[in-house]
Protein backbone atom coordinates (compact mmCIF):
# COMPACT_ATOMS: atom_id res chain seq x y z
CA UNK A 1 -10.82 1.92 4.23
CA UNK A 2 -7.92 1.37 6.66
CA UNK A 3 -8.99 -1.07 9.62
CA UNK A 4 -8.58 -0.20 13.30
CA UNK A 5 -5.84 -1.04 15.24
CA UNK A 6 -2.60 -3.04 14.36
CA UNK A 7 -2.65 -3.62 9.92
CA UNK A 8 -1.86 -7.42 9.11
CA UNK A 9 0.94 -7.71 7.08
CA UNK A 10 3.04 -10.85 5.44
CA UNK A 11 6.67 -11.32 5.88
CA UNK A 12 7.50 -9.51 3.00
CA UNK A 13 4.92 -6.82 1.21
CA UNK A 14 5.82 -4.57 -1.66
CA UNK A 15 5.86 -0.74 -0.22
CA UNK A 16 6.43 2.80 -1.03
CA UNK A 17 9.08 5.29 -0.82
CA UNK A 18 6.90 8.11 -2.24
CA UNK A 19 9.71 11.12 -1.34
CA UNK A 20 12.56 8.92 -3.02
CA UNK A 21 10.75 8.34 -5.91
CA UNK A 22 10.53 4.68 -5.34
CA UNK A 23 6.52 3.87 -6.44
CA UNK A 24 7.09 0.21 -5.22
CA UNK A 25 9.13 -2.23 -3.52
CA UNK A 26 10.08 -5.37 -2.38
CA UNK A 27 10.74 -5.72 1.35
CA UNK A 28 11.40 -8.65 4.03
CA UNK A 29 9.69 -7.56 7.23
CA UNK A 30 12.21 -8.65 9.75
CA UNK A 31 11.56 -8.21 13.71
CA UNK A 32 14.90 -9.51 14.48
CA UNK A 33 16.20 -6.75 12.86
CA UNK A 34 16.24 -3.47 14.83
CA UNK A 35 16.92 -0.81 11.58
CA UNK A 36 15.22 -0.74 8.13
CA UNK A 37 18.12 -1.52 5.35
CA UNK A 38 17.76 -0.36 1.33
CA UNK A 39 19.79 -1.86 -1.16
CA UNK A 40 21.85 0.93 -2.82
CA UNK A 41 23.92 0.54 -5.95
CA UNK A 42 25.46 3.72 -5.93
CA UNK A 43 26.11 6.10 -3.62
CA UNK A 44 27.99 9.67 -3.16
CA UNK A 45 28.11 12.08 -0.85
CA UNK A 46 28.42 15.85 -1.21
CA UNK A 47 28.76 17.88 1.73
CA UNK A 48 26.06 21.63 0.84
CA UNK A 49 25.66 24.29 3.48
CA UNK A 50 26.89 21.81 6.63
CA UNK A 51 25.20 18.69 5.89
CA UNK A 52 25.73 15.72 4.20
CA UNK A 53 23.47 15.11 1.58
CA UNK A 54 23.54 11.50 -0.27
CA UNK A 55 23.02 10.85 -3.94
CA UNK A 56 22.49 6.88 -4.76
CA UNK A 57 20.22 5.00 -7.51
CA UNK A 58 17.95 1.87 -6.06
CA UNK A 59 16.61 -0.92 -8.28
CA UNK A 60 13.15 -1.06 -6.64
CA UNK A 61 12.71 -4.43 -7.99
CA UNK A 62 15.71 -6.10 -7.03
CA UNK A 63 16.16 -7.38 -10.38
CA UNK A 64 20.13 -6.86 -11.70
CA UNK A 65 18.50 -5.32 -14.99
CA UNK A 66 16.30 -3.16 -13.62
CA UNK A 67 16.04 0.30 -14.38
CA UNK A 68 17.62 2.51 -11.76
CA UNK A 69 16.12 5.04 -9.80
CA UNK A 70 18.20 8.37 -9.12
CA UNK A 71 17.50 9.30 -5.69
CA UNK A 72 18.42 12.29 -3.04
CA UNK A 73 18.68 12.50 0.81
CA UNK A 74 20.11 14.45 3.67
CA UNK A 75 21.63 12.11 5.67
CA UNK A 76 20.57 12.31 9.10
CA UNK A 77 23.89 9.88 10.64
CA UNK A 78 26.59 7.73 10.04
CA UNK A 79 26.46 4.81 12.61
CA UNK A 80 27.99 0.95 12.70
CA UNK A 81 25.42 -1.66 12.24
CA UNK A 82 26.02 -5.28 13.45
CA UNK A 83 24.56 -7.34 10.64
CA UNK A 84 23.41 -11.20 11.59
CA UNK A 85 26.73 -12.64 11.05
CA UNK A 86 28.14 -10.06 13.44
CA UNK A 87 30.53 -8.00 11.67
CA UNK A 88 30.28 -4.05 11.97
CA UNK A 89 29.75 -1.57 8.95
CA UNK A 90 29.63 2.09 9.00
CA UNK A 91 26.45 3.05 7.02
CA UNK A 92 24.60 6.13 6.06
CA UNK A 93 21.38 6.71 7.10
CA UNK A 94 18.18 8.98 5.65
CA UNK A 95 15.00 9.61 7.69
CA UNK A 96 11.84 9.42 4.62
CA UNK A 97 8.60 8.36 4.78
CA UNK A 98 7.47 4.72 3.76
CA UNK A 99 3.65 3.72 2.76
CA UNK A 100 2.62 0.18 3.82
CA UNK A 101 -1.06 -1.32 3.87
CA UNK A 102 -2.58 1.96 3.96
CA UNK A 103 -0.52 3.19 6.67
CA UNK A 104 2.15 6.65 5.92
CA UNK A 105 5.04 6.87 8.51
CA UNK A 106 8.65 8.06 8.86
CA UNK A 107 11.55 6.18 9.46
CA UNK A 108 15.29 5.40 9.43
CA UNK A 109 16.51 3.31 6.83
CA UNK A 110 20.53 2.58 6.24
CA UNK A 111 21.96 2.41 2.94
CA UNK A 112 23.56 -0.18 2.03
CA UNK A 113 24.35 -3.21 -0.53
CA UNK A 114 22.00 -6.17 -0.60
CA UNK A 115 23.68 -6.87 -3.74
CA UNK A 116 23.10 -10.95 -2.78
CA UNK A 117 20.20 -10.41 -0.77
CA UNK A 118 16.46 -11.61 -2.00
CA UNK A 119 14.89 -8.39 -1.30
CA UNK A 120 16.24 -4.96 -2.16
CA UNK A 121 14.51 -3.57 1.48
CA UNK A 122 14.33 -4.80 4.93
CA UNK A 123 11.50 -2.91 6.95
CA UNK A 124 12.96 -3.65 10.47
CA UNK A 125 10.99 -3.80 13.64
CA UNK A 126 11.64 0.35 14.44
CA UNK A 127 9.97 1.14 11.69
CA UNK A 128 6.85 -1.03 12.30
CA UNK A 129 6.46 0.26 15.78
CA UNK A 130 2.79 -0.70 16.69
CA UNK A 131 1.10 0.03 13.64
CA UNK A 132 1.42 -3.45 12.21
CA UNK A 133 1.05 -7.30 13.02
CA UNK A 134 2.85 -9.72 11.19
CA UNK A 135 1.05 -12.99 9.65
CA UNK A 136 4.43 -15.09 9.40
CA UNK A 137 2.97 -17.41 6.70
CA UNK A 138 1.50 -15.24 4.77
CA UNK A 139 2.93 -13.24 1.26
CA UNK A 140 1.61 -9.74 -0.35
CA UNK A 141 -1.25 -9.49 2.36
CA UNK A 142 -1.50 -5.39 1.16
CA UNK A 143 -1.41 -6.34 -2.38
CA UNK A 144 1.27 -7.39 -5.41
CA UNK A 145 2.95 -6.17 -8.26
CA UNK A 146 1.79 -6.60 -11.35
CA UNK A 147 3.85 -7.96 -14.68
CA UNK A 148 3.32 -4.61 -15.82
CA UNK A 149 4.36 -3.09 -13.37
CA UNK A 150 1.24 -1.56 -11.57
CA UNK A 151 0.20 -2.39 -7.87
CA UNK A 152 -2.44 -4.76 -7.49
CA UNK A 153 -4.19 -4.44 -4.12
CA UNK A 154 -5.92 -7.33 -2.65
């Protein structure tokens, strides 16, 4: 049953990408960042009837041996993004729908590589909008991954 009002999450939560493909993972919520980020470790473009559609394979897990998922997106933009040290990057960006805590929404997320980053995602504070509040000490509040690979919620 989802709750009322505002879902509590953790600083980081495992989540969906159901229209990627992606059946979980691993994100830092971040509310000093303005745009979602997904680690991408490939990544072509090929232009079909006007648009820009992206192909590019995600290791949901982060994990450098972790099987790759094959995913496809109309790009919605090419923008810069400031990143926390400062410097500028020109990334693509997809619109596609995420699935945290109960909760189904849209939002933009930038591709990018996160190569040396913890977490493969960063859900930034557009995409949480007001449907969630974040517990800053706490982990997995809407539920873990399993070592075989199955979600377990809490």
């Amino acid at each position: 049953m989802i709750q009322p009002g505002p879902i509590v999450i953790g600083w980081r939560e495992w989540l969906v990408l159901p229209d990627l493909g992606i059946p979980a993972i691993k994100a830092k919520i971040d509310t000093g960042a303005r745009t979602s980020a997904l680690h991408v470790d490939t990544l072509e473009v090929e232009e079909r009837d006007g648009r820009n559609w992206l192909h590019f394979s995600v290791s949901a897990t982060g994990r450098r041996h972790a099987p790759r998922i094959e995913c496809t997106a109309p790009a919605i933009a090419r923008r810069a993004v400031i990143d926390s040290g400062g410097h500028a990057t020109l990334r693509w960006f997809i619109r596609t729908r995420i699935e945290l805590g109960g909760a189904s929404f849209e939002a933009e997320i930038n591709l990018t590589n996160r190569r040396n980053m913890l977490f493969p995602m960063l859900l930034g504070r557009s995409a949480l909008g007001h449907r969630f509040v974040i517990d800053p000490v706490a982990s997995y509040r809407c539920g873990k991954l399993s070592k075989r690979g199955s979600r377990d919620v809490l």
